[in-house]
N, C-alpha and C. Protein backbone atom coordinates (compact mmCIF):
# COMPACT_ATOMS: atom_id res chain seq x y z
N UNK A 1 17.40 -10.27 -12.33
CA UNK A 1 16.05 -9.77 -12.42
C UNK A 1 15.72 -9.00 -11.14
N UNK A 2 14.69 -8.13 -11.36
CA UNK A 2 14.43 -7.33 -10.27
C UNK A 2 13.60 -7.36 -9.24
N UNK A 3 13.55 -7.42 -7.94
CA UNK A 3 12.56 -8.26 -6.75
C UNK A 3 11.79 -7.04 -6.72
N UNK A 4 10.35 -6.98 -7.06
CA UNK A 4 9.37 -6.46 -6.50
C UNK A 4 8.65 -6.79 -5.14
N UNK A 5 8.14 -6.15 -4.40
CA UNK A 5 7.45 -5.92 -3.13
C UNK A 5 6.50 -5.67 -3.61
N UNK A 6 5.54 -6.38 -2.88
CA UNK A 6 3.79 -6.27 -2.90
C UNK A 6 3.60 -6.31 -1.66
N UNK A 7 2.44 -4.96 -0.92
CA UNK A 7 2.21 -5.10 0.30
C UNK A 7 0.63 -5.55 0.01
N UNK A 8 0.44 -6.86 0.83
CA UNK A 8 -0.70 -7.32 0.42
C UNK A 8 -1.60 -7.81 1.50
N UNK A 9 -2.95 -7.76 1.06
CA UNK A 9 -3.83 -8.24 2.02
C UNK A 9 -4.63 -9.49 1.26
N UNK A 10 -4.46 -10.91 1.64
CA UNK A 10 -5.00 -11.55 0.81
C UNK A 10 -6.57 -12.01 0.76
N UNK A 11 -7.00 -10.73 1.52
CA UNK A 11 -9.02 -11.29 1.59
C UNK A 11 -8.85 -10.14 0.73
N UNK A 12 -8.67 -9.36 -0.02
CA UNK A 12 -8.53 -8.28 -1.11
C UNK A 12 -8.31 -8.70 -2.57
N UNK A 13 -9.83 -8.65 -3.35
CA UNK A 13 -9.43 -8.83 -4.65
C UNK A 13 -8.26 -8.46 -5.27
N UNK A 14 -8.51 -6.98 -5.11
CA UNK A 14 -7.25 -6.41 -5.95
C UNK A 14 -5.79 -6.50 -5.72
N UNK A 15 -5.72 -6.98 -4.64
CA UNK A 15 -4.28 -7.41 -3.78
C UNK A 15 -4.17 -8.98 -4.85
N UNK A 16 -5.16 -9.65 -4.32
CA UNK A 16 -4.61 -11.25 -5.26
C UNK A 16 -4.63 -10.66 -6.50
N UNK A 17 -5.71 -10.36 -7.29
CA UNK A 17 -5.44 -10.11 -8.82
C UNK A 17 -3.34 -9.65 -9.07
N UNK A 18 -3.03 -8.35 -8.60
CA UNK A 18 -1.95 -7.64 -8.62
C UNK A 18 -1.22 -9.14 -8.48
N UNK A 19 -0.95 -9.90 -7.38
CA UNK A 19 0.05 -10.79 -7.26
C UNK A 19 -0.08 -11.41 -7.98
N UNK A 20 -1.18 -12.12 -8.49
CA UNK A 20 -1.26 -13.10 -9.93
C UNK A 20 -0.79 -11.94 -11.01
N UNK A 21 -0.73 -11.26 -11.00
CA UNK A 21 -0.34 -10.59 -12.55
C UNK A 21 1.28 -10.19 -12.25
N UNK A 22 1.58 -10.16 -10.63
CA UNK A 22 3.21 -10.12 -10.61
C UNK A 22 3.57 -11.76 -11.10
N UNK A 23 3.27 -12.26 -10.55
CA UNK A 23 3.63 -13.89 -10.48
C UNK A 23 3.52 -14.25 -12.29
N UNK A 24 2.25 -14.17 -12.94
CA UNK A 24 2.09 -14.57 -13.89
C UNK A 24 3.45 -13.77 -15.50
N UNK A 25 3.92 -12.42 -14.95
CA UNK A 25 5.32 -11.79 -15.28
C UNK A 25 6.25 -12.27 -14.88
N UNK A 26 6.58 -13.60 -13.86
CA UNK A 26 7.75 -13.80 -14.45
C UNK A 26 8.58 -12.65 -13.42
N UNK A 27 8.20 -12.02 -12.79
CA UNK A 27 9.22 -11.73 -11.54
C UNK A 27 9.16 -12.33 -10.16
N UNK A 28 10.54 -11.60 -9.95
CA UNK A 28 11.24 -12.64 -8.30
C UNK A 28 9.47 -11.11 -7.56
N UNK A 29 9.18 -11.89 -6.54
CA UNK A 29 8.30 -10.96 -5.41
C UNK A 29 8.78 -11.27 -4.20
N UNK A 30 8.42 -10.25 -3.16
CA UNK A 30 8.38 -10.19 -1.87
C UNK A 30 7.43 -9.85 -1.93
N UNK A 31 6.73 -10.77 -0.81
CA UNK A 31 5.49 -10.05 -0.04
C UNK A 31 5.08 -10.02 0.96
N UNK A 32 4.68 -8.83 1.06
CA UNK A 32 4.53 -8.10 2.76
C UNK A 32 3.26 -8.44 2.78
N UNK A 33 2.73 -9.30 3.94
CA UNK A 33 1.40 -8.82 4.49
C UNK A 33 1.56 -7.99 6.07
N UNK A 34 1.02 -6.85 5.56
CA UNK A 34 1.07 -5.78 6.58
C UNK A 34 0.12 -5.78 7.39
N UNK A 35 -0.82 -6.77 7.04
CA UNK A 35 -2.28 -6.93 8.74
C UNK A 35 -1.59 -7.69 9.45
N UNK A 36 -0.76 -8.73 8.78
CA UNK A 36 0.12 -9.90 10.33
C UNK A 36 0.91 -9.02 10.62
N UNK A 37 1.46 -8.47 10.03
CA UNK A 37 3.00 -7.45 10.92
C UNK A 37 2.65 -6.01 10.29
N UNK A 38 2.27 -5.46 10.82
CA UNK A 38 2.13 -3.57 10.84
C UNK A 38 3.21 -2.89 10.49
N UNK A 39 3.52 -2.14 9.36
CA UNK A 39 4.43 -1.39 9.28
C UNK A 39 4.43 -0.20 10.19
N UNK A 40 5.86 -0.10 10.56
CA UNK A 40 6.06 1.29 11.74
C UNK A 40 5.88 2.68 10.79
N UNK A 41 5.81 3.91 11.49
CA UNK A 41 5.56 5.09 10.90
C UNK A 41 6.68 4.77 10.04
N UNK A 42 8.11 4.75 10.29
CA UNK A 42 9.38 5.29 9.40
C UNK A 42 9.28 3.78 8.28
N UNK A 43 8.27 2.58 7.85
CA UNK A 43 8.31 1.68 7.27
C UNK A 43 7.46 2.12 6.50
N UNK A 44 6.60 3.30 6.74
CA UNK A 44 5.07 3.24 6.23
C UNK A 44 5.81 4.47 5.48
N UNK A 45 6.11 5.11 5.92
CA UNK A 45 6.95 6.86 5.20
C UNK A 45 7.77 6.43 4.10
N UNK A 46 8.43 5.30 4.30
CA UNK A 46 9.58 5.15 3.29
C UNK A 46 8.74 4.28 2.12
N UNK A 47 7.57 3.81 2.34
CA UNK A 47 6.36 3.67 1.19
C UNK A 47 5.99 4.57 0.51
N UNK A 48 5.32 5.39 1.70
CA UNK A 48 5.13 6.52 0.73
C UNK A 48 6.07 7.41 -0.13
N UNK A 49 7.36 7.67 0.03
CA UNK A 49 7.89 8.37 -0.64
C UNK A 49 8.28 7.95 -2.27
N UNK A 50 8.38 6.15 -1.70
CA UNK A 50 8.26 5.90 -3.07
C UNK A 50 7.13 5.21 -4.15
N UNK A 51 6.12 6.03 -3.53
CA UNK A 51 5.05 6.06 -4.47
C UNK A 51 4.67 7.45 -4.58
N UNK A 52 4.99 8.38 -3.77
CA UNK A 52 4.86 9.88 -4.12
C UNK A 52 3.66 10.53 -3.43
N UNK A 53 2.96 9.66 -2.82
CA UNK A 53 2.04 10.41 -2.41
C UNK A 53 1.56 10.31 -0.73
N UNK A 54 0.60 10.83 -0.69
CA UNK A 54 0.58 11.46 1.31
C UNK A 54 -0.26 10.60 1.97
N UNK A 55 0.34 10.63 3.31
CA UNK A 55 -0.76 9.33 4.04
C UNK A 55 -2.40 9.68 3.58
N UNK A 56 -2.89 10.61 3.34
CA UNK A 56 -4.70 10.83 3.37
C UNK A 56 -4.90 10.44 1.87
N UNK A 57 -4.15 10.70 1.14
CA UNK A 57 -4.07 9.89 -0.30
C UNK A 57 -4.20 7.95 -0.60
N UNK A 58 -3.75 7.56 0.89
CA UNK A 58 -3.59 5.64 0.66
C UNK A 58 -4.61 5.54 1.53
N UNK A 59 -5.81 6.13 2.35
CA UNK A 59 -6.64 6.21 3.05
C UNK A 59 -7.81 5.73 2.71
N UNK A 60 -8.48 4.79 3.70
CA UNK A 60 -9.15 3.48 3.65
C UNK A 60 -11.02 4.73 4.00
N UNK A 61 -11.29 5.87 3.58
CA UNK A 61 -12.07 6.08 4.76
C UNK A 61 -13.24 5.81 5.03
N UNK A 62 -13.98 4.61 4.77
CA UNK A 62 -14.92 3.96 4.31
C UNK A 62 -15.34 2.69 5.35
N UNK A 63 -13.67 2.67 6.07
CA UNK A 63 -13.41 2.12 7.22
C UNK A 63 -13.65 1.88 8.54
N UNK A 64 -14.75 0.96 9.73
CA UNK A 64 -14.93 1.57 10.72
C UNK A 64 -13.73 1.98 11.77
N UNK A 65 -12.63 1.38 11.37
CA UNK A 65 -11.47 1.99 12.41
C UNK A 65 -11.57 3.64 12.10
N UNK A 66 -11.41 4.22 11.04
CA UNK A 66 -11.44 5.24 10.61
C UNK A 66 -12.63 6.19 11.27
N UNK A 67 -13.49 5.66 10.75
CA UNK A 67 -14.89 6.56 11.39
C UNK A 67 -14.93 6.41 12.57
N UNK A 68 -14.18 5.86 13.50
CA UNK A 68 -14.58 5.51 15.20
C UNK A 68 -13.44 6.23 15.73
N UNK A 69 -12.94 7.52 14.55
CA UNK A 69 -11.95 8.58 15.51
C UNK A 69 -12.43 9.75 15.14
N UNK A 70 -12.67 10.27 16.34
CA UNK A 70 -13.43 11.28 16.47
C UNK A 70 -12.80 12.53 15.64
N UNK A 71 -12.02 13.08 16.07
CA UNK A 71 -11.72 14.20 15.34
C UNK A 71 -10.66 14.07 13.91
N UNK A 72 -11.36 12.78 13.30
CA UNK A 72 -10.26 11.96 11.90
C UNK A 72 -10.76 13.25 10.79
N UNK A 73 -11.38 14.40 10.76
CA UNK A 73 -11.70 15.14 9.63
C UNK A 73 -10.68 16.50 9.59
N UNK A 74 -9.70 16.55 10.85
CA UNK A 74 -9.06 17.68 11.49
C UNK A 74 -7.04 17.11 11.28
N UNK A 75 -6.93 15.93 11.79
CA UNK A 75 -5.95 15.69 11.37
C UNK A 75 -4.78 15.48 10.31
N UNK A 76 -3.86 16.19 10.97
CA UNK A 76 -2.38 16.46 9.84
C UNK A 76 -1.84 15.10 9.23
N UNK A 77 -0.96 15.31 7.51
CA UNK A 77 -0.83 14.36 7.57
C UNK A 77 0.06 13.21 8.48
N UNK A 78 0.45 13.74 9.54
CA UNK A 78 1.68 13.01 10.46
C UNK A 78 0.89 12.13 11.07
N UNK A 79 -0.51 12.94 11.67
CA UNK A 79 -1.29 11.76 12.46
C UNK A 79 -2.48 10.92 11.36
N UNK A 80 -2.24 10.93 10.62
CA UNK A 80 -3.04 10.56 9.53
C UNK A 80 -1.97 8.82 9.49
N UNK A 81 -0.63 9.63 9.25
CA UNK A 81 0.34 8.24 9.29
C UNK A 81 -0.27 7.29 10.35
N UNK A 82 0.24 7.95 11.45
CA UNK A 82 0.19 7.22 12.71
C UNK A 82 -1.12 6.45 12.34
N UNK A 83 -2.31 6.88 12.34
CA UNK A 83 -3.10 5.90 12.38
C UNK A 83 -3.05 4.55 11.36
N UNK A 84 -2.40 4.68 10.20
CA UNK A 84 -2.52 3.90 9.55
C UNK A 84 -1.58 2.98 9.90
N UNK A 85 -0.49 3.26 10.61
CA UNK A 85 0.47 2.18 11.34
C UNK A 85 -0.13 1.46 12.90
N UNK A 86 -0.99 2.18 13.16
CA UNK A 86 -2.13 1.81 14.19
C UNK A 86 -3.06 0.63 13.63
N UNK A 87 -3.54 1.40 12.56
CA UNK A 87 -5.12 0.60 11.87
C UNK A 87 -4.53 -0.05 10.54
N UNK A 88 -3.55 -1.14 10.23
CA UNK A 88 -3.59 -0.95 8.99
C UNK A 88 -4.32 -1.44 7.84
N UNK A 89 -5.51 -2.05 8.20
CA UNK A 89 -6.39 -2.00 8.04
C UNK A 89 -7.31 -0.58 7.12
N UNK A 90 -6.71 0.80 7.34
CA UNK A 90 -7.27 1.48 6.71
C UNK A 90 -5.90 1.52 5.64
N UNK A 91 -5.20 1.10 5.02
CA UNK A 91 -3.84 1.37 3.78
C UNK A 91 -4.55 0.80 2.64
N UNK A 92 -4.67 1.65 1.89
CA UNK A 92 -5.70 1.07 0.52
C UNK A 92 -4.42 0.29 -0.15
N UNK A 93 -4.79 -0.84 -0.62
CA UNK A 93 -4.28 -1.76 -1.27
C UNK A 93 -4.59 -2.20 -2.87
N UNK A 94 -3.43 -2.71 -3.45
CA UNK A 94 -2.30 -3.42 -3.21
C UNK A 94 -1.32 -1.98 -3.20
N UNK A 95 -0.57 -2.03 -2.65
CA UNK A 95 0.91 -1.28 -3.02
C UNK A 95 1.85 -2.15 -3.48
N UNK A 96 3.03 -1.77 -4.49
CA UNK A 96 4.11 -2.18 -5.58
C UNK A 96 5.35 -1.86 -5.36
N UNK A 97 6.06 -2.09 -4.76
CA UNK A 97 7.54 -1.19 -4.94
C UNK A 97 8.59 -1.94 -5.68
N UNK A 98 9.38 -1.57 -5.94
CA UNK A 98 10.92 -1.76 -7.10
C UNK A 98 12.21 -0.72 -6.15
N UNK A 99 12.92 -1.12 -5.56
CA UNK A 99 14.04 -0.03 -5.33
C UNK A 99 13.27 0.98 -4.56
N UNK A 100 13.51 2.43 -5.08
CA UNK A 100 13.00 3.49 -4.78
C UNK A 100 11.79 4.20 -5.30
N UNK A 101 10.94 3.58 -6.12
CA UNK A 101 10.03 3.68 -6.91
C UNK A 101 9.13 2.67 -6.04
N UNK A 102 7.56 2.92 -6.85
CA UNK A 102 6.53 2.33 -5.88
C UNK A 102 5.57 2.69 -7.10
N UNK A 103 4.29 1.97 -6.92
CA UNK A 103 2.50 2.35 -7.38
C UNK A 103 1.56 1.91 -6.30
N UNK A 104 0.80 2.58 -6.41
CA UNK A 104 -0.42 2.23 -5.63
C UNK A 104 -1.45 1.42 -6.55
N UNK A 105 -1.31 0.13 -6.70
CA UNK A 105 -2.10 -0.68 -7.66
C UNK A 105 -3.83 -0.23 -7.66
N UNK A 106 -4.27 0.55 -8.18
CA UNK A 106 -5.79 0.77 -8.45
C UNK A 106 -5.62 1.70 -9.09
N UNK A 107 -5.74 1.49 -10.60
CA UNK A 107 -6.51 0.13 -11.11
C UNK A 107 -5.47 -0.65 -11.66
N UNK A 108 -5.69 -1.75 -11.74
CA UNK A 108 -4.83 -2.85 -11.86
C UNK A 108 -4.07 -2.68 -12.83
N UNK A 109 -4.22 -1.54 -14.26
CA UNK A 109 -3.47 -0.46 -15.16
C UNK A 109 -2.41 -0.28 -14.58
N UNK A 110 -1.80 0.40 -13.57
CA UNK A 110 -1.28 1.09 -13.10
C UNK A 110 -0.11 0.33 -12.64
N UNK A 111 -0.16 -1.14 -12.28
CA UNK A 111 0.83 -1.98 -12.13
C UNK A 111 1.57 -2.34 -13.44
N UNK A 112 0.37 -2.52 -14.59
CA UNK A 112 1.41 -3.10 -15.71
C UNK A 112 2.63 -2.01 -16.27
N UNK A 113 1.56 -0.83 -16.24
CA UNK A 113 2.66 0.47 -16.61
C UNK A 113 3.81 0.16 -15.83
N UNK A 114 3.91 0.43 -14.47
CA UNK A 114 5.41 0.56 -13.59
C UNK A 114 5.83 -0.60 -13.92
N UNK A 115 5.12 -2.14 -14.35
CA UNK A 115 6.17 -2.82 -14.89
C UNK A 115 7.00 -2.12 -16.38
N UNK A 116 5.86 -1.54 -17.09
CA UNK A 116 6.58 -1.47 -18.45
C UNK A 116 7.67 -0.66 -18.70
N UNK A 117 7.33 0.53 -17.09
CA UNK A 117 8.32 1.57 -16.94
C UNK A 117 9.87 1.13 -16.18
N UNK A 118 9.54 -0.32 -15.94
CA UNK A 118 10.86 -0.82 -15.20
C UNK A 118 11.41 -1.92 -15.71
């Protein structure tokens, strides 16, 4: 059977819901909580690639780490990374991965599909 990765934050509804609905399927999980241990830029990149999309896309910006950088409306996505391996705190959650494949769980849809697709 196949080990899924959940990067999770567990004061996050949608992070527990996602793990109860991995758990309640009947798969092997890993899970990352990425507020105790911070993923590095090249940990956080190799997320994104396999979910397909760009650091300002998993972006929290609603966030006061976020709003307490001054020129956060100007930055590329490289320093967009960086901060989120800084703050991770701003990484919208849950994230899913399988292998080389990934989802960004919201809405909680979106997990059952990549199960159904895997």
């Amino acid at each position: 059977m196949n080990k899924y990765t959940i990067y999770h934050n567990s004061r996050c509804r949608k992070s527990r819901e996602a793990l109860q609905f991995l758990e309640e399927s009947g798969h092997e999980i890993e899970i990352i909580r990425y507020l105790d241990a911070p993923l590095s830029k090249n940990e956080l990149q190799d997320v994104l690639n396999k979910i397909k999309l760009k650091p300002s896309e998993i972006l929290r910006k609603n966030e006061a780490e976020w709003k307490s950088i001054p020129n956060r409306n100007s930055l590329s996505e490289n320093e967009i990374l960086e901060q989120l391996s800084i703050y991770p705190k701003l990484i919208e959650r849950p994230i899913v991965t399988l292998n080389q494949k990934g989802v960004l769980v919201r809405p909680l849809e979106n997990l059952a599909l990549f199960l159904k697709a895997n």
